[in-house]
C-alpha atoms as a PDB file:
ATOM      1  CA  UNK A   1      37.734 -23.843 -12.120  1.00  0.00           C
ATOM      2  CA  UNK A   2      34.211 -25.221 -12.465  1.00  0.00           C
ATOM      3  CA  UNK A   3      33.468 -24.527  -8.548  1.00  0.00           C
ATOM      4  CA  UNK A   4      34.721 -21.570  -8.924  1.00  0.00           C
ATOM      5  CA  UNK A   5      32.150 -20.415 -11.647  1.00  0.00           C
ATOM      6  CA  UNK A   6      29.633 -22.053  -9.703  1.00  0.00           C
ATOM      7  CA  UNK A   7      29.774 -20.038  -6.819  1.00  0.00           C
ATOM      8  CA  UNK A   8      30.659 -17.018  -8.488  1.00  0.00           C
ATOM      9  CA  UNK A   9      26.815 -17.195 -10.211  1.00  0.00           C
ATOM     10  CA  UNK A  10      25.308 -18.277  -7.358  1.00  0.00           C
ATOM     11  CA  UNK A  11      26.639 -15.608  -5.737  1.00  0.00           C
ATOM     12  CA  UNK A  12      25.262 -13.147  -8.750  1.00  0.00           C
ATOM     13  CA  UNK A  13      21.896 -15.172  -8.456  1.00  0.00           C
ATOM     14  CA  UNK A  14      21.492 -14.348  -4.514  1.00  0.00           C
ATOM     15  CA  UNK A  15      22.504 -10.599  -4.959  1.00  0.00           C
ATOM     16  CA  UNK A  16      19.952 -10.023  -7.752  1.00  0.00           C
ATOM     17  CA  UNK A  17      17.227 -11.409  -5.804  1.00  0.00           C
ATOM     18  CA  UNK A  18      18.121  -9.705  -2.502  1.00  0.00           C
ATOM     19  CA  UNK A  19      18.293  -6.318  -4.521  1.00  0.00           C
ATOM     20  CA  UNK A  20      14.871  -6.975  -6.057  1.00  0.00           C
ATOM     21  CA  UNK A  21      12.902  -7.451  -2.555  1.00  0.00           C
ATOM     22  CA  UNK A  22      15.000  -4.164  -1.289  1.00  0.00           C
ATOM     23  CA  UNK A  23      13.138  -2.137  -4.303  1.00  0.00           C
ATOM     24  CA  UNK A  24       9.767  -3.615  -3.198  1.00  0.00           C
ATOM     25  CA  UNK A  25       8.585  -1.403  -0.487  1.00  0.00           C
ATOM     26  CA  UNK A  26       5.973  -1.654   1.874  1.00  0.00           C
ATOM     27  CA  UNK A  27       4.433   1.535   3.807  1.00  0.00           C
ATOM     28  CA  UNK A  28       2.232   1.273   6.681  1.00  0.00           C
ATOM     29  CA  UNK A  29       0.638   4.538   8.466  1.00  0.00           C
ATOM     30  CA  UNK A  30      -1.824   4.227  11.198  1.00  0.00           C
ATOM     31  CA  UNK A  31      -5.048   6.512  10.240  1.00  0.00           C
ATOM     32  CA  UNK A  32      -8.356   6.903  12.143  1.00  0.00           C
ATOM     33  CA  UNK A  33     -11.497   7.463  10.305  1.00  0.00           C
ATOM     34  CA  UNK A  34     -13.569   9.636  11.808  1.00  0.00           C
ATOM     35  CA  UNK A  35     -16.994   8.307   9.649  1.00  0.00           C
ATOM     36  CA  UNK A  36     -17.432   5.097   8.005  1.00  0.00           C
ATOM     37  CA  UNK A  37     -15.871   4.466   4.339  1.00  0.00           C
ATOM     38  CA  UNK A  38     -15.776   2.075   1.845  1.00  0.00           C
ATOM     39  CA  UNK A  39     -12.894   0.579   0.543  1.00  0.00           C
ATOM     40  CA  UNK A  40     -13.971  -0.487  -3.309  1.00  0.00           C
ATOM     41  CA  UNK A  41     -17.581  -1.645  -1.815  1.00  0.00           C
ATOM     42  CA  UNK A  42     -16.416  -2.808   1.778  1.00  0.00           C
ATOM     43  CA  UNK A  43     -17.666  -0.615   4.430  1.00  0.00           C
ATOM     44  CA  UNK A  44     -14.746  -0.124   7.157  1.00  0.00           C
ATOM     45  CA  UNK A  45     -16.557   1.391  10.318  1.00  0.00           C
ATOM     46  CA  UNK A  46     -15.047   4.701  11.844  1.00  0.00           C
ATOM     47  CA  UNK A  47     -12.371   3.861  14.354  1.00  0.00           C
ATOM     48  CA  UNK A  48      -8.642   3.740  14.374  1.00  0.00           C
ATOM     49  CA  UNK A  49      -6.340   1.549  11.947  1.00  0.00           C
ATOM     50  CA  UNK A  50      -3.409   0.169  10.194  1.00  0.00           C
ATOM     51  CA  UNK A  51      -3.487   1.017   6.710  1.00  0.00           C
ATOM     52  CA  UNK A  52      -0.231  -0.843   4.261  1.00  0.00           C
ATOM     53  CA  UNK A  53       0.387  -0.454   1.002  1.00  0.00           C
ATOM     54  CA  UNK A  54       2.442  -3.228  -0.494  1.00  0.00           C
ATOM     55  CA  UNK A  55       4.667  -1.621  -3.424  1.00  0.00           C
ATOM     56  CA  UNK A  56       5.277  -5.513  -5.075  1.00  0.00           C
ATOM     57  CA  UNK A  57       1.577  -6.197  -4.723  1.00  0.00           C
ATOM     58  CA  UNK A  58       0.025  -3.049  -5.729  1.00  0.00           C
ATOM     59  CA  UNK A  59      -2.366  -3.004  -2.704  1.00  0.00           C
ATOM     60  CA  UNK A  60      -3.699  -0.837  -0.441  1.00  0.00           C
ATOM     61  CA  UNK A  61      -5.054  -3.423   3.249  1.00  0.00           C
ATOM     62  CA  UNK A  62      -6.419  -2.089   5.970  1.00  0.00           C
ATOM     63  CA  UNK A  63      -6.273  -3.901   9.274  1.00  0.00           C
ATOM     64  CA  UNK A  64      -7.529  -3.145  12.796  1.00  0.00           C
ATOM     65  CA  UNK A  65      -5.758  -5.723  15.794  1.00  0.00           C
ATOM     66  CA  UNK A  66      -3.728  -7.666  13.258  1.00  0.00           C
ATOM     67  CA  UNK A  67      -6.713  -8.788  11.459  1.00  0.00           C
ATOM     68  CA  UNK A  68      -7.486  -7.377   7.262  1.00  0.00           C
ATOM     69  CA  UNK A  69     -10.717  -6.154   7.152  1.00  0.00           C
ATOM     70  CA  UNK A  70     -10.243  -4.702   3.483  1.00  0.00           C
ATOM     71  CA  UNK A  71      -7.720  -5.115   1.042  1.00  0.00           C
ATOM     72  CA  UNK A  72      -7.898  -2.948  -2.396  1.00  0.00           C
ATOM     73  CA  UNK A  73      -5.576  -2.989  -5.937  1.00  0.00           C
ATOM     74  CA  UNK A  74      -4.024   0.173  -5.900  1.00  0.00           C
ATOM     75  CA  UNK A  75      -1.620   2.288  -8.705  1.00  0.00           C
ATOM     76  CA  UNK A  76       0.781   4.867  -8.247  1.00  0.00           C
ATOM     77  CA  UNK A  77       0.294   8.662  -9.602  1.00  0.00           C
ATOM     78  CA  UNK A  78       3.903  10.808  -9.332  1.00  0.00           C
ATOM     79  CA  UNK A  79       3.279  14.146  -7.427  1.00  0.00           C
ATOM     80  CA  UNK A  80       4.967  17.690  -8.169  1.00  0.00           C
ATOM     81  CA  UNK A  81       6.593  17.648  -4.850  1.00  0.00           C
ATOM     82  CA  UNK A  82       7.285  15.381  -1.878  1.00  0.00           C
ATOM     83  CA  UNK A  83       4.410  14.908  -0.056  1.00  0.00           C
ATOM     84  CA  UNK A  84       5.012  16.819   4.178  1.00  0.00           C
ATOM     85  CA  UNK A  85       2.762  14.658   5.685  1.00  0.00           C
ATOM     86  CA  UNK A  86       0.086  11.516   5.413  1.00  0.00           C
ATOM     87  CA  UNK A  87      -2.950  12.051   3.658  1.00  0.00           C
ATOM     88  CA  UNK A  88      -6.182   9.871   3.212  1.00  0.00           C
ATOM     89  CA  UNK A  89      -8.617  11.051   0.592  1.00  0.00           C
ATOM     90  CA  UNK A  90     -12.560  10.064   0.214  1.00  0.00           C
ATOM     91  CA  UNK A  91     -14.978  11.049  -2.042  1.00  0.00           C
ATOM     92  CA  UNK A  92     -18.879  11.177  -1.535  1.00  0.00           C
ATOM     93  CA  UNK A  93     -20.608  11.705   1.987  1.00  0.00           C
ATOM     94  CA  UNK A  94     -22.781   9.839   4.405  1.00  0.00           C
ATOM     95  CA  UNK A  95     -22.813   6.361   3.613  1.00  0.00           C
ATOM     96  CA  UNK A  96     -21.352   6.859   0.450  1.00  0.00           C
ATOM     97  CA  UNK A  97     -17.780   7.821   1.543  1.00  0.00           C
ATOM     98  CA  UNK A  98     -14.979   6.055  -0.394  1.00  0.00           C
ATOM     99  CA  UNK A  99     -11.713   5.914  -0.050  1.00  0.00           C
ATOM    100  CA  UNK A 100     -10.094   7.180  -3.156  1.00  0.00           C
ATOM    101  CA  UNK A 101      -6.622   7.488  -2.403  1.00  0.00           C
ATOM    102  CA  UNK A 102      -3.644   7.855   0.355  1.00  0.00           C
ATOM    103  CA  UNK A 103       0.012   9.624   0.357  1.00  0.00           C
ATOM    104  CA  UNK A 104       2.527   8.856   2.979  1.00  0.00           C
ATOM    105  CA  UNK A 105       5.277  11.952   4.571  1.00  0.00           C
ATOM    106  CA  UNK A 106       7.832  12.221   2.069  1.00  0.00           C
ATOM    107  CA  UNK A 107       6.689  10.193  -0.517  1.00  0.00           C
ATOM    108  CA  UNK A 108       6.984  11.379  -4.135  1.00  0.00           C
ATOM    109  CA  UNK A 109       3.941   9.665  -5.343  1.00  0.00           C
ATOM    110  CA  UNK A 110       0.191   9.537  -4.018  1.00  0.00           C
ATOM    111  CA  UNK A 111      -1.331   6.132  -3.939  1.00  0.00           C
ATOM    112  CA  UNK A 112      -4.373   5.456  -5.927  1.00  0.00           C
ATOM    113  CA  UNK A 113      -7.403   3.371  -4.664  1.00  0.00           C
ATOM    114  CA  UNK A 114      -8.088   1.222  -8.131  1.00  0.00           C
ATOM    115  CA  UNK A 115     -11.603   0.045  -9.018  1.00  0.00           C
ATOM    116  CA  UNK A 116     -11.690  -3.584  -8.168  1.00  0.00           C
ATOM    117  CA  UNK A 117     -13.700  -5.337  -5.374  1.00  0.00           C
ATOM    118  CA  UNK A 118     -12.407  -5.307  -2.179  1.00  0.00           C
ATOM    119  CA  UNK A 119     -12.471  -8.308  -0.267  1.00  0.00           C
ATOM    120  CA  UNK A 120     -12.434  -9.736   3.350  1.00  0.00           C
END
């Protein structure tokens, strides 16, 4: 009786952690910047890259061959209506572009570029 109770919570144990890393999402859009931008003080030069967001880690990293070169904190803002497609959104001009926020196709919620220091 003992072994049975045993693997009957181990068996609860496993299925509550597998359904916690199935809520933890992680998005990944490929977006090409047309001018350089900053990403909470790094400057990412214009070109073509991956950009995640990690839903567990509440951060936005942008990558160009497989290698980060920015990672941000990031929050999540609900939106009205599901979002039709991917959307980057900057602020400032020039040098002084920043990247203030992204929302993925079909997402209900826009992803919000927080105010901490990026790093390399």
């Amino acid at each position: 009786m003992k072994s049975l109770i045993n693997r009957i919570a181990i068996a609860l144990i496993i299925t509550s952690l597998m359904s916690v890393a199935a809520f933890a999402k992680t998005k990944k859009e490929t977006v090409t910047f047309l001018n350089d931008i900053k990403v909470n003080g790094t400057v990412v030069t214009k070109g073509v890259y991956d950009l995640k967001y990690d839903d567990a880690a509440g951060e936005i990293t942008i990558a160009r061959d497989g290698k980060v070169v920015a990672r941000a904190a990031a929050t999540i803002e609900k939106r009205d209506q599901k979002a039709r497609k991917f959307q980057f959104r900057s602020l400032g001009s020039g040098d002084d572009t920043q990247l203030i926020g992204v929302t993925f196709a079909g997402a209900d919620h826009n992803v919000v570029v927080g105010n901490s220091n990026a790093s390399r």
